[in-house]
PDB file of N, CA and C in Angstrom:
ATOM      1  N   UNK A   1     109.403  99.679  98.595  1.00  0.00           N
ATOM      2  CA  UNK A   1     108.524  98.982  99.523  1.00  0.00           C
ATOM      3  C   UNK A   1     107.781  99.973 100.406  1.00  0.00           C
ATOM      4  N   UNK A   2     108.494 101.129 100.860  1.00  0.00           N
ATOM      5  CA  UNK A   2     108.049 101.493 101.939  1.00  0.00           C
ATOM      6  C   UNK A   2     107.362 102.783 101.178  1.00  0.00           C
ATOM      7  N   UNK A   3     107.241 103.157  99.946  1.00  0.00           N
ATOM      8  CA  UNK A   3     106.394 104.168  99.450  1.00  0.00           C
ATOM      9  C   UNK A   3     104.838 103.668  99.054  1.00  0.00           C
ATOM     10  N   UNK A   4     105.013 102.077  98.403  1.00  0.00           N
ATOM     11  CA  UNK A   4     103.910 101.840  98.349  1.00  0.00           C
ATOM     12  C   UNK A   4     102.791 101.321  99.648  1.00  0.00           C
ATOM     13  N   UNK A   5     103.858 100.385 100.696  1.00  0.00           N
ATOM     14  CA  UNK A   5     102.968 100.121 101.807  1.00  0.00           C
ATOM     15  C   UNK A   5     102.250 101.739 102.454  1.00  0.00           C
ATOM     16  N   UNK A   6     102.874 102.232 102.338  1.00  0.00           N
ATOM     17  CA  UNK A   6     102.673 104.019 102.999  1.00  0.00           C
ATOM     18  C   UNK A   6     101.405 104.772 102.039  1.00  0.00           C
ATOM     19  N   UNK A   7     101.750 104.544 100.771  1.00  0.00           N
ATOM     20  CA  UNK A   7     100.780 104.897  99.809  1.00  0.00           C
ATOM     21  C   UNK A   7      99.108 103.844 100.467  1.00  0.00           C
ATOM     22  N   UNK A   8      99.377 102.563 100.783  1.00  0.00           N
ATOM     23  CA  UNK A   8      97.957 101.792 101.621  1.00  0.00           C
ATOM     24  C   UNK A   8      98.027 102.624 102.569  1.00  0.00           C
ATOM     25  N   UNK A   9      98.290 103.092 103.646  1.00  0.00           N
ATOM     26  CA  UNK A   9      98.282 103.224 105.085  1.00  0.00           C
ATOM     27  C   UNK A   9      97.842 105.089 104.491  1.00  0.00           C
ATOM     28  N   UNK A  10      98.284 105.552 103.949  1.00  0.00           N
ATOM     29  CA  UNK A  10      97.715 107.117 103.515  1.00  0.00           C
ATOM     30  C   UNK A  10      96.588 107.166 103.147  1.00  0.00           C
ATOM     31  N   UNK A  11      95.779 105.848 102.277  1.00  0.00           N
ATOM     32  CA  UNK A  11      94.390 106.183 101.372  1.00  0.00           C
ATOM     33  C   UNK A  11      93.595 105.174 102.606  1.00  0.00           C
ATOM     34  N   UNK A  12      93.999 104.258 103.213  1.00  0.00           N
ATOM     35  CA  UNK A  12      93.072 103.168 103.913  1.00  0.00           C
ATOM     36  C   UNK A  12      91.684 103.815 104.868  1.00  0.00           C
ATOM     37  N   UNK A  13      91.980 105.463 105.394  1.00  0.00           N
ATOM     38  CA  UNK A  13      91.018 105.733 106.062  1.00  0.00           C
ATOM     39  C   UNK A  13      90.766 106.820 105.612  1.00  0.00           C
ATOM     40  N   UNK A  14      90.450 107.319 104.135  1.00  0.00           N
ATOM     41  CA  UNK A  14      89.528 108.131 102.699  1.00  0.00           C
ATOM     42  C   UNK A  14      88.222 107.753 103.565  1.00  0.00           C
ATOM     43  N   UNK A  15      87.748 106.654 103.125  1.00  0.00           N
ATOM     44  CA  UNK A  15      86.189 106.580 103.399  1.00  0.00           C
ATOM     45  C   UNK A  15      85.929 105.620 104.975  1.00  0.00           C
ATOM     46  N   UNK A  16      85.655 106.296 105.484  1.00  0.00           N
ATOM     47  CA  UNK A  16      85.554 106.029 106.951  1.00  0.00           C
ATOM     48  C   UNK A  16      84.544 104.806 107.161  1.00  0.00           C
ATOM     49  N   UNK A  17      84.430 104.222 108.137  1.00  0.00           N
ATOM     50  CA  UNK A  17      83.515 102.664 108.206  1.00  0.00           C
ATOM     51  C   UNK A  17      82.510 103.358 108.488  1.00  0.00           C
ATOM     52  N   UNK A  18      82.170 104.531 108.972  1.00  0.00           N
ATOM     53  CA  UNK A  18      81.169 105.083 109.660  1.00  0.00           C
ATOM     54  C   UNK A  18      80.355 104.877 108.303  1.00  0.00           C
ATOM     55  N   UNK A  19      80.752 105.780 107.582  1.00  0.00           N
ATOM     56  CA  UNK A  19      80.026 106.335 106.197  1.00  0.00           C
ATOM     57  C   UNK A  19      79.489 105.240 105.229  1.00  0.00           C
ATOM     58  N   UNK A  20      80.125 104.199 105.783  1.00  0.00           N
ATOM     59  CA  UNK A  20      79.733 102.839 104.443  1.00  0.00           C
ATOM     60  C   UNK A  20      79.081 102.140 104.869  1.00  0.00           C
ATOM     61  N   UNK A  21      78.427 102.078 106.567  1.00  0.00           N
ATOM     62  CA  UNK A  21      77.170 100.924 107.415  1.00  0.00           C
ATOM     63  C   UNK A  21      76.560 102.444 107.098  1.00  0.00           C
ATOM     64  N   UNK A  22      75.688 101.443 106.535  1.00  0.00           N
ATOM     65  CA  UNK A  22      73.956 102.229 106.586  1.00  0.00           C
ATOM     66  C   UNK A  22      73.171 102.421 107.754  1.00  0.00           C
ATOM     67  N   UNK A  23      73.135 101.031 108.440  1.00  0.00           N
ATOM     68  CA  UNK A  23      72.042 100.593 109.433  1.00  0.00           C
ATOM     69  C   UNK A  23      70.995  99.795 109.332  1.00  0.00           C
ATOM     70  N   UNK A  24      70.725  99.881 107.948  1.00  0.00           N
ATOM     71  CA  UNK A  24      68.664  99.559 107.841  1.00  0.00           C
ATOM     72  C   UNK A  24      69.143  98.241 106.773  1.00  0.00           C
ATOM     73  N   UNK A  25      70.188  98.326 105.967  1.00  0.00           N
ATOM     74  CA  UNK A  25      70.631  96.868 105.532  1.00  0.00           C
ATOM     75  C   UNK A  25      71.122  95.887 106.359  1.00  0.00           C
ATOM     76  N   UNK A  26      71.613  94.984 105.611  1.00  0.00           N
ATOM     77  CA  UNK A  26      71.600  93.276 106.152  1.00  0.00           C
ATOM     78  C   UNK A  26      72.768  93.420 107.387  1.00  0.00           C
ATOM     79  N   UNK A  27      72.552  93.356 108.442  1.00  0.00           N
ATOM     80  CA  UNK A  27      73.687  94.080 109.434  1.00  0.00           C
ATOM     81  C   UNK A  27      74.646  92.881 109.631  1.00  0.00           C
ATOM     82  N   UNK A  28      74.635  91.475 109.172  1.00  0.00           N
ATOM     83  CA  UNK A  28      75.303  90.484 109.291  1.00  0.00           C
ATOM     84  C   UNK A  28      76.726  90.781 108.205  1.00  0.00           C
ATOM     85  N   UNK A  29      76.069  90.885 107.114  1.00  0.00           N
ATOM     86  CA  UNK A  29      76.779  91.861 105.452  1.00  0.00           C
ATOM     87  C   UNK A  29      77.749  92.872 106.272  1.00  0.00           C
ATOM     88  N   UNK A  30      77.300  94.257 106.783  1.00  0.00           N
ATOM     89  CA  UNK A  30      77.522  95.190 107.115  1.00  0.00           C
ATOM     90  C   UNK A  30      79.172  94.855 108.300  1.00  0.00           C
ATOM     91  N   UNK A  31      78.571  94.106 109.067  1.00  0.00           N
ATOM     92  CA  UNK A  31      79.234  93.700 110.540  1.00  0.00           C
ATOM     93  C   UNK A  31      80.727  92.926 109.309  1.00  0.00           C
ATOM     94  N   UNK A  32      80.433  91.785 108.594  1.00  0.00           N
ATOM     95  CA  UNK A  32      81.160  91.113 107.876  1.00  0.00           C
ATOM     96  C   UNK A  32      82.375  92.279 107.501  1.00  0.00           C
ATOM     97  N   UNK A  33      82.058  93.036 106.343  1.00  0.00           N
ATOM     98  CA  UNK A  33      83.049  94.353 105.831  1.00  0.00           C
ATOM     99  C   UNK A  33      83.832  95.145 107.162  1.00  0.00           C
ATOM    100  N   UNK A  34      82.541  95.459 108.201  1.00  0.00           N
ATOM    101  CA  UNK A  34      83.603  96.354 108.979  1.00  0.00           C
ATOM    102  C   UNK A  34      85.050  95.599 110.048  1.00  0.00           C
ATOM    103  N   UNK A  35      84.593  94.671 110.112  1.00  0.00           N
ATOM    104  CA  UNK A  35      85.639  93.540 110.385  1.00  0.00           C
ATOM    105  C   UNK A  35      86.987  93.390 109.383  1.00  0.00           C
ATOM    106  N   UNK A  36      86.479  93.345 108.282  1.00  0.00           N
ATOM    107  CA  UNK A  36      87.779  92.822 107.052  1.00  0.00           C
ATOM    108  C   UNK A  36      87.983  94.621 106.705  1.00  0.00           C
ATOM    109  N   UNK A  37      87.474  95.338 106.816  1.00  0.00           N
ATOM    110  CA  UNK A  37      87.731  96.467 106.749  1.00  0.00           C
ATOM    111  C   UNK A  37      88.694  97.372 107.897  1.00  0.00           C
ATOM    112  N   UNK A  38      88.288  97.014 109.207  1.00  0.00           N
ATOM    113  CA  UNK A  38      89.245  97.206 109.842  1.00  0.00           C
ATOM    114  C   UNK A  38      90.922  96.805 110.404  1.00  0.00           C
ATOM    115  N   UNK A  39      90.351  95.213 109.721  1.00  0.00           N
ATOM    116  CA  UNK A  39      91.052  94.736 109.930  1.00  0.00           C
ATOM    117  C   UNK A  39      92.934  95.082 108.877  1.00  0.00           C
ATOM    118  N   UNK A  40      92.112  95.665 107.820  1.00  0.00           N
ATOM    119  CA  UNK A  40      93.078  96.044 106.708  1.00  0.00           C
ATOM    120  C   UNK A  40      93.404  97.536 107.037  1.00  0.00           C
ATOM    121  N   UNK A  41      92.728  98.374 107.656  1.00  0.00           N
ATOM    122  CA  UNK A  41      93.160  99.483 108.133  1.00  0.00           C
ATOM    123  C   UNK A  41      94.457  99.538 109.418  1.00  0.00           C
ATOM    124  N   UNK A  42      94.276  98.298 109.832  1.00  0.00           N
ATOM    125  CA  UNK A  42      94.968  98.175 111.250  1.00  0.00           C
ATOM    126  C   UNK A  42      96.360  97.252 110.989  1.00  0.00           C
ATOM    127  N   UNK A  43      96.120  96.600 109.304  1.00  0.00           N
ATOM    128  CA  UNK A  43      96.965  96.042 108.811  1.00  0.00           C
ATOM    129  C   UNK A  43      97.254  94.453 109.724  1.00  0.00           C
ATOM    130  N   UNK A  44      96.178  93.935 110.163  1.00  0.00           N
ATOM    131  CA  UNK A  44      95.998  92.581 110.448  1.00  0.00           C
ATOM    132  C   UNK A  44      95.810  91.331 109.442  1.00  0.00           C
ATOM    133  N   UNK A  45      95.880  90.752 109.874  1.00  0.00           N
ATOM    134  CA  UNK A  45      94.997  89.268 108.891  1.00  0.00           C
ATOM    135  C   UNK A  45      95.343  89.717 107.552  1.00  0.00           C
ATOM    136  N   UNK A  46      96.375  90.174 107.226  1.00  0.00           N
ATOM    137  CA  UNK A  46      95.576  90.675 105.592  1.00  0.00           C
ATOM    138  C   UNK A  46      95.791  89.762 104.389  1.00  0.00           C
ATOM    139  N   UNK A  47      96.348  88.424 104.802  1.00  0.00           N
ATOM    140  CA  UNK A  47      96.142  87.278 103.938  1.00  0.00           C
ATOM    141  C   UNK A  47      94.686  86.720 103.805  1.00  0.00           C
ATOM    142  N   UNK A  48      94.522  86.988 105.099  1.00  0.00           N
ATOM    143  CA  UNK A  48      92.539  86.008 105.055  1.00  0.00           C
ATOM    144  C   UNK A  48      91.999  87.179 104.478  1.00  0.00           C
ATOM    145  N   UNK A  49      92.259  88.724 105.131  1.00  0.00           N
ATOM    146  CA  UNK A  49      91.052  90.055 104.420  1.00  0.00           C
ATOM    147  C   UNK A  49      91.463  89.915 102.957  1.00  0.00           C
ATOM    148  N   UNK A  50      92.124  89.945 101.970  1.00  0.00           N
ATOM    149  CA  UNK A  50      92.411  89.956 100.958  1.00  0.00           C
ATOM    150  C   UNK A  50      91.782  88.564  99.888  1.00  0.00           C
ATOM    151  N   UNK A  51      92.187  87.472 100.621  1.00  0.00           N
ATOM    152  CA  UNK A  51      91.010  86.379 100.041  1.00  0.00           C
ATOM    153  C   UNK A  51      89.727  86.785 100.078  1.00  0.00           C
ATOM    154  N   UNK A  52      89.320  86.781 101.497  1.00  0.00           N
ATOM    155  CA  UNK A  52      88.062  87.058 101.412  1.00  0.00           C
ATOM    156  C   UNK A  52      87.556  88.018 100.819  1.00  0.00           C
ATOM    157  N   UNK A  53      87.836  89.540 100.643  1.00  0.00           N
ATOM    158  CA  UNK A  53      87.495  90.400  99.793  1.00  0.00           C
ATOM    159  C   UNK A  53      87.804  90.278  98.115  1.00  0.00           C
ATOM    160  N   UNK A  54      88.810  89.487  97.551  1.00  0.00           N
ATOM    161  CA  UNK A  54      88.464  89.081  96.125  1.00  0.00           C
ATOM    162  C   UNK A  54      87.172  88.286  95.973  1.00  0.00           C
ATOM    163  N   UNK A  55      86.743  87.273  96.907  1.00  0.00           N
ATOM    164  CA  UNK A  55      85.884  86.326  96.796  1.00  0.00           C
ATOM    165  C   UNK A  55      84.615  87.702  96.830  1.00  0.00           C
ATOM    166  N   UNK A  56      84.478  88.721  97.500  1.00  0.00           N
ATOM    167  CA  UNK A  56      83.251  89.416  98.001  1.00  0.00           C
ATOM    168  C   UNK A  56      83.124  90.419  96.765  1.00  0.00           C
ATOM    169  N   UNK A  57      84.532  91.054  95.994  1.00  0.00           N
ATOM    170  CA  UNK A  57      84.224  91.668  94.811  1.00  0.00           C
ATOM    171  C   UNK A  57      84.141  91.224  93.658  1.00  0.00           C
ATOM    172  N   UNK A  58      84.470  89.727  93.527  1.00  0.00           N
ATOM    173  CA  UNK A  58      83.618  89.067  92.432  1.00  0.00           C
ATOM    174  C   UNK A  58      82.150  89.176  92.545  1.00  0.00           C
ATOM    175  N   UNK A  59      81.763  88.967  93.943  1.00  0.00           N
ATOM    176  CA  UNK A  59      80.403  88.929  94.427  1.00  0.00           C
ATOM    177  C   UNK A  59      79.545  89.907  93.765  1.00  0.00           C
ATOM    178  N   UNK A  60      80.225  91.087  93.961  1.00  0.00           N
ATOM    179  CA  UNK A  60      79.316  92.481  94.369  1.00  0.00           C
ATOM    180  C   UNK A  60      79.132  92.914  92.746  1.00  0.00           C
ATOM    181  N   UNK A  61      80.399  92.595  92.093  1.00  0.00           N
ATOM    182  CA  UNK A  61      80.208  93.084  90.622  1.00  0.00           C
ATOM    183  C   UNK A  61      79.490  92.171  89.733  1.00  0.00           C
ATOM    184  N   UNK A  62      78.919  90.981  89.997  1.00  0.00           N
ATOM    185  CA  UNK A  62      77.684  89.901  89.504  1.00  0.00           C
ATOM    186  C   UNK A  62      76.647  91.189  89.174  1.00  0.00           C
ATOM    187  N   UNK A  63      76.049  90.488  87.742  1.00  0.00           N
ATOM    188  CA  UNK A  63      75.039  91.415  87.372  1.00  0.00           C
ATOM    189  C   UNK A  63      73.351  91.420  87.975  1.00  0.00           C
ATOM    190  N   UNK A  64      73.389  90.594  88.339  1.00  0.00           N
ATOM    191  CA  UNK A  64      72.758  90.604  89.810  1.00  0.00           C
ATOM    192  C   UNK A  64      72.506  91.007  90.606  1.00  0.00           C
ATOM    193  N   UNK A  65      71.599  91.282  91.652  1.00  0.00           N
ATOM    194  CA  UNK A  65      71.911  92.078  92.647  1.00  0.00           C
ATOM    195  C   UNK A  65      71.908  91.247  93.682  1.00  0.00           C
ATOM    196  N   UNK A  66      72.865  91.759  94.478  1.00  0.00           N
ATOM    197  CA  UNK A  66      73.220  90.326  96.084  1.00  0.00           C
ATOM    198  C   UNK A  66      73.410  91.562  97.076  1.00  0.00           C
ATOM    199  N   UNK A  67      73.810  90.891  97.997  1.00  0.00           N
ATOM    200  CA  UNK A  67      73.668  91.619  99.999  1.00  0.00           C
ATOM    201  C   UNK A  67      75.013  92.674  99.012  1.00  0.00           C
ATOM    202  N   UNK A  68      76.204  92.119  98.371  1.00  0.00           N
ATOM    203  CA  UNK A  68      77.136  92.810  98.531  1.00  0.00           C
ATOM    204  C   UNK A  68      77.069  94.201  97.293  1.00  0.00           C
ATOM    205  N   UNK A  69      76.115  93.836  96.371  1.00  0.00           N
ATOM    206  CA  UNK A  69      76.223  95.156  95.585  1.00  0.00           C
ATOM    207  C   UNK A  69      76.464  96.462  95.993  1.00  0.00           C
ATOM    208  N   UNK A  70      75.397  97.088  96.811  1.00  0.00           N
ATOM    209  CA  UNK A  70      75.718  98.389  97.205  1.00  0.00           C
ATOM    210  C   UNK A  70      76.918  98.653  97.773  1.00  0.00           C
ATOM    211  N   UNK A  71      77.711  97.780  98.399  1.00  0.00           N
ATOM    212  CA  UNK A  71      79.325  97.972  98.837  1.00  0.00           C
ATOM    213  C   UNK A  71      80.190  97.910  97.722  1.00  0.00           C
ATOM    214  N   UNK A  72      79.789  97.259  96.543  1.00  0.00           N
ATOM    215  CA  UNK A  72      81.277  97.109  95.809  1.00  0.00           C
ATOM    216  C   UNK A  72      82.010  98.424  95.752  1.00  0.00           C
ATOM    217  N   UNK A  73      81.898  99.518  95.727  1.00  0.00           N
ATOM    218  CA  UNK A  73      83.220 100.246  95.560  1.00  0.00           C
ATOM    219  C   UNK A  73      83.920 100.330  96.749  1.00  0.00           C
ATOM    220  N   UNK A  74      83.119  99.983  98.028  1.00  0.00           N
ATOM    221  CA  UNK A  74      84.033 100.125  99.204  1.00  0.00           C
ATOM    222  C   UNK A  74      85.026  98.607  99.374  1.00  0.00           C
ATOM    223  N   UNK A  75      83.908  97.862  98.771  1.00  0.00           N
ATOM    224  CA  UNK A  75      84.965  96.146  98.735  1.00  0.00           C
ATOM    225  C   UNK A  75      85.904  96.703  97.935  1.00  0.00           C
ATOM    226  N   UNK A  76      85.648  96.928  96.357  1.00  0.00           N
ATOM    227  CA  UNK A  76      86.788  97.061  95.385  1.00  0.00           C
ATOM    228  C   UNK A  76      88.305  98.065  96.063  1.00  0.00           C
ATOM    229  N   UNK A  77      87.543  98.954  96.522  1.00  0.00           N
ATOM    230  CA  UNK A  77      88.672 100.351  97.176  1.00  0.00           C
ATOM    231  C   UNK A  77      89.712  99.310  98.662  1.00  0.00           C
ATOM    232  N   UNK A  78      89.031  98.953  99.356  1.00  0.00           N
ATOM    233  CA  UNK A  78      89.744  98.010 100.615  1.00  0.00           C
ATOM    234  C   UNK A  78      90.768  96.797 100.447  1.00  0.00           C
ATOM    235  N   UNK A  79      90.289  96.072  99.015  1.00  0.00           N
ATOM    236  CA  UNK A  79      90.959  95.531  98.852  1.00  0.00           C
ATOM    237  C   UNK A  79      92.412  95.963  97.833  1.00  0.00           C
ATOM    238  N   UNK A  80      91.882  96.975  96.964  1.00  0.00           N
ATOM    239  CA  UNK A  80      93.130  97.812  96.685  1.00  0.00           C
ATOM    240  C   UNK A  80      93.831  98.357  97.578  1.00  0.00           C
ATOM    241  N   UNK A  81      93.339  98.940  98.876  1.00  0.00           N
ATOM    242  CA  UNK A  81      94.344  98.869  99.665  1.00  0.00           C
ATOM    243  C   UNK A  81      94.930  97.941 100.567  1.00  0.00           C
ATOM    244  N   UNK A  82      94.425  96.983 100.483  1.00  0.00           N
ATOM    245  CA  UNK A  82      95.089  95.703 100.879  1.00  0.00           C
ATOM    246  C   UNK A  82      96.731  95.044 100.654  1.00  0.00           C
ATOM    247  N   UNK A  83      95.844  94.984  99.008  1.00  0.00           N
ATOM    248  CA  UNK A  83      97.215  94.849  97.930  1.00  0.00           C
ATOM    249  C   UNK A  83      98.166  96.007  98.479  1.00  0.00           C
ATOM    250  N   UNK A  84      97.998  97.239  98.402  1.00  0.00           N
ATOM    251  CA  UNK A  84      99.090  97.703  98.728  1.00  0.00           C
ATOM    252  C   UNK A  84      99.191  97.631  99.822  1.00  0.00           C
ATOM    253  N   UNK A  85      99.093  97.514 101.203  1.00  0.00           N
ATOM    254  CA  UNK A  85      99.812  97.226 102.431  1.00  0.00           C
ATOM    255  C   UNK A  85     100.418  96.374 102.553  1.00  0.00           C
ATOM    256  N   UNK A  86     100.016  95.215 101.790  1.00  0.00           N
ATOM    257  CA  UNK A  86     100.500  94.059 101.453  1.00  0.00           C
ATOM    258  C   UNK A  86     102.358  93.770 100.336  1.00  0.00           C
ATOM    259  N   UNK A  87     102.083  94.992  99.980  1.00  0.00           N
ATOM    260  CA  UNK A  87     103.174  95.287  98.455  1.00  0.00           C
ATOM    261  C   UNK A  87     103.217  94.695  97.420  1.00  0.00           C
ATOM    262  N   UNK A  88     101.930  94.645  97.403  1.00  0.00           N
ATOM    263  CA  UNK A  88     100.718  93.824  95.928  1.00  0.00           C
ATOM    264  C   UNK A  88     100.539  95.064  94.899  1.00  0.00           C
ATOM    265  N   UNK A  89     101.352  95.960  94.799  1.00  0.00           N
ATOM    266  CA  UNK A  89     101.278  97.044  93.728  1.00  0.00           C
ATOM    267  C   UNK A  89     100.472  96.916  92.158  1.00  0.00           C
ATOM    268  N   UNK A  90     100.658  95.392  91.609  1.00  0.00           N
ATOM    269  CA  UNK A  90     100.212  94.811  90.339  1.00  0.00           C
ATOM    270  C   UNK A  90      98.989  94.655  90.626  1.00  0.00           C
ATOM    271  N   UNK A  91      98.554  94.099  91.624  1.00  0.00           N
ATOM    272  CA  UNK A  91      97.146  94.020  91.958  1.00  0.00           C
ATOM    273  C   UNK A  91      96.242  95.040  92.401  1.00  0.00           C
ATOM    274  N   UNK A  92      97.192  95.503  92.792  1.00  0.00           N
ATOM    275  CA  UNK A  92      96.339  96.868  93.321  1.00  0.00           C
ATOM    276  C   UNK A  92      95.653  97.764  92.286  1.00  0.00           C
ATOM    277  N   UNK A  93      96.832  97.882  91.373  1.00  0.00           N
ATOM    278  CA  UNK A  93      96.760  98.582  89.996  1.00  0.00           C
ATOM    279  C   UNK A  93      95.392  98.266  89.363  1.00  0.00           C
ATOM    280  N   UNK A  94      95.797  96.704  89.373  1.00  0.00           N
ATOM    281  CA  UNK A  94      94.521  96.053  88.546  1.00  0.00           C
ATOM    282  C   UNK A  94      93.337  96.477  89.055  1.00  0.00           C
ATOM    283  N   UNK A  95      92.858  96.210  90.338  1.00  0.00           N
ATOM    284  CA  UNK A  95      91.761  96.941  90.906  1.00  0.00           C
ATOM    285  C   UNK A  95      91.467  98.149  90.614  1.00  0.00           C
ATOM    286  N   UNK A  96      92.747  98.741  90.893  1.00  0.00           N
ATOM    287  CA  UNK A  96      91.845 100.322  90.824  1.00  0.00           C
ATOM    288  C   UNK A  96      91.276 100.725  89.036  1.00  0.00           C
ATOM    289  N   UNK A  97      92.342 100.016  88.445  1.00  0.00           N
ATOM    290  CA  UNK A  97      91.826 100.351  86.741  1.00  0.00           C
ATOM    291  C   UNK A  97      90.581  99.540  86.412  1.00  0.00           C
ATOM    292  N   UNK A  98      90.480  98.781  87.246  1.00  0.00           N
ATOM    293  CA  UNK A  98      89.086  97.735  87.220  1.00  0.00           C
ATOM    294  C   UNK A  98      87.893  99.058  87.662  1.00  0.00           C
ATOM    295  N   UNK A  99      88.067  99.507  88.436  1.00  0.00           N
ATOM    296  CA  UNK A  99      87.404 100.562  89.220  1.00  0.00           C
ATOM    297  C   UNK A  99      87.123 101.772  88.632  1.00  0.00           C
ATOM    298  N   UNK A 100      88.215 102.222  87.660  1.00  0.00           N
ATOM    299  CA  UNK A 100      88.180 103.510  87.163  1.00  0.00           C
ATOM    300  C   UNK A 100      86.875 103.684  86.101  1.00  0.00           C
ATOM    301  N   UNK A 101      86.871 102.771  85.380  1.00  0.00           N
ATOM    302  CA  UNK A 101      85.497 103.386  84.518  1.00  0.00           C
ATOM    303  C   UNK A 101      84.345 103.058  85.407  1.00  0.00           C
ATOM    304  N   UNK A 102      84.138 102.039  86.300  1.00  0.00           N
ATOM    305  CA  UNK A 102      83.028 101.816  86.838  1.00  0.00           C
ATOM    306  C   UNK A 102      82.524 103.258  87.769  1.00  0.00           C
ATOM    307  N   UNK A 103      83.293 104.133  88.218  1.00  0.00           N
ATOM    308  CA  UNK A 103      82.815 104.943  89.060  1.00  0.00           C
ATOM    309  C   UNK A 103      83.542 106.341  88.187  1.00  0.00           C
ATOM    310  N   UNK A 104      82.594 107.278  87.835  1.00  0.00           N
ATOM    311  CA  UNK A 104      83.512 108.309  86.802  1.00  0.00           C
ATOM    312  C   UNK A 104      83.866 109.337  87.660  1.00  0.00           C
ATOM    313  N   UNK A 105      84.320 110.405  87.214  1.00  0.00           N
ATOM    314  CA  UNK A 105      84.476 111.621  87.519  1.00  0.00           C
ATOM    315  C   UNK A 105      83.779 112.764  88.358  1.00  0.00           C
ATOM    316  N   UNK A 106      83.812 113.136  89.375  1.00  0.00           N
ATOM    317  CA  UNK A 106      82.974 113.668  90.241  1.00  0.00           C
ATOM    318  C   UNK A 106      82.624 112.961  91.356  1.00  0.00           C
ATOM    319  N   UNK A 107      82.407 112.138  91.276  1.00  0.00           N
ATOM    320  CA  UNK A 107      82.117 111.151  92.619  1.00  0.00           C
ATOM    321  C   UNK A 107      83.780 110.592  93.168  1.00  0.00           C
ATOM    322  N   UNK A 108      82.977 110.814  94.328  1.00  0.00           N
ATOM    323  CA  UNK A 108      83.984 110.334  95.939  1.00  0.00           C
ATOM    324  C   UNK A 108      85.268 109.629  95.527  1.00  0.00           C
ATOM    325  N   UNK A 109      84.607 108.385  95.315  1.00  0.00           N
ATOM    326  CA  UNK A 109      85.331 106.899  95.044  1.00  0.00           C
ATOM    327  C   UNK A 109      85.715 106.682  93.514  1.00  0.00           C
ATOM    328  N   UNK A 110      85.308 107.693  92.469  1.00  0.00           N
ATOM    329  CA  UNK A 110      86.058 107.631  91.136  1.00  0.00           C
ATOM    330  C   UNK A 110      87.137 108.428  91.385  1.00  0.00           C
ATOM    331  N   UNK A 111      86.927 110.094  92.119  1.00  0.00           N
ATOM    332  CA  UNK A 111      88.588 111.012  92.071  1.00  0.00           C
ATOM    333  C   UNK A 111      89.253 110.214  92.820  1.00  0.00           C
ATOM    334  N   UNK A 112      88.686 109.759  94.103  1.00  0.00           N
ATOM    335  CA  UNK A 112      90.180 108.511  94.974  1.00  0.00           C
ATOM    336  C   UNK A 112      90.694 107.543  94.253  1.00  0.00           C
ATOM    337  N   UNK A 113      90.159 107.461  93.012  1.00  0.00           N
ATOM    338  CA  UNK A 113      90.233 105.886  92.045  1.00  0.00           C
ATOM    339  C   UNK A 113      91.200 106.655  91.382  1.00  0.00           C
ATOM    340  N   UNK A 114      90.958 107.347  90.779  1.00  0.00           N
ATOM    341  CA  UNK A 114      91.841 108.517  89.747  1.00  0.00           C
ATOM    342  C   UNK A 114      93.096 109.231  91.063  1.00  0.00           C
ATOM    343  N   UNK A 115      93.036 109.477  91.353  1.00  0.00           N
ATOM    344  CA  UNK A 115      94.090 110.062  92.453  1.00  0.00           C
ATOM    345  C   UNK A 115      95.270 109.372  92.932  1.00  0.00           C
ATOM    346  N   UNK A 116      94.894 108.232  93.408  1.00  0.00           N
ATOM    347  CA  UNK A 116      95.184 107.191  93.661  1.00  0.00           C
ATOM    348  C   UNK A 116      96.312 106.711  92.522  1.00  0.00           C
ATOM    349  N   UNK A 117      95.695 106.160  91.301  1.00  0.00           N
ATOM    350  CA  UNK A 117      96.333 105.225  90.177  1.00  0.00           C
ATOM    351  C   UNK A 117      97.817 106.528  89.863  1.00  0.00           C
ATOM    352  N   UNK A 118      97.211 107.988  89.995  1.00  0.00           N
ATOM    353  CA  UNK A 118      98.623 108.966  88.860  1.00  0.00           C
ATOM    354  C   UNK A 118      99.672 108.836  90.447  1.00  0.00           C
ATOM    355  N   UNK A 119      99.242 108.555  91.296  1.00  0.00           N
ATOM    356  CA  UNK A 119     100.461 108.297  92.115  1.00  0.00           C
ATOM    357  C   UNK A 119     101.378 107.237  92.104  1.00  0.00           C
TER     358      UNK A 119
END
């Protein structure tokens, strides 16, 4: 229990809220994430952040483009750590292997994707 909740609470502040509000996008969108985002960093609410962020990364991965596209790897990554603060390990898993081909090698949020899963 206490390796994987610890394993959330070790990766939850990788990508900082700073770095993922733009500014010049939909600041309602923006304001929305840093809320359920902090809120999972601080390890609150994380029954409602965890609904609500499956509902937002179905969203974001629509082939489509919506308010939430440009966030999905920070939705997909938050709510993997959700699952694990939560001690949702199966789910978490699932996410991040959901995640792994979408973002490859070299970038930010694919080595944390990869880093992440061999632990």
């Amino acid at each position: 229990y206490y390796d994987t909740t610890n394993l959330g609470k070790e990766y939850a502040n990788t990508f900082p809220i700073t770095t993922i509000v733009r500014g010049e996008a939909n600041e309602s969108v923006e304001n929305e994430l840093v809320t359920l985002f902090e809120n999972i960093i601080d390890n609150k609410n994380l029954d409602q952040a965890i609904a609500h962020l499956s509902t937002l990364w179905q969203t974001a991965k629509q082939d489509t483009y919506n308010d939430y596209t440009d966030y999905a790897p920070y939705i997909g990554w938050y709510l993997a750590i959700a699952y694990l603060e939560d001690y949702d390990k199966d789910r978490a898993m699932d996410i991040l292997e959901e995640m792994e081909p979408m973002y490859p090698e070299g970038t930010a949020i694919g080595d944390k994707v990869r880093e992440i899963l061999n632990k």
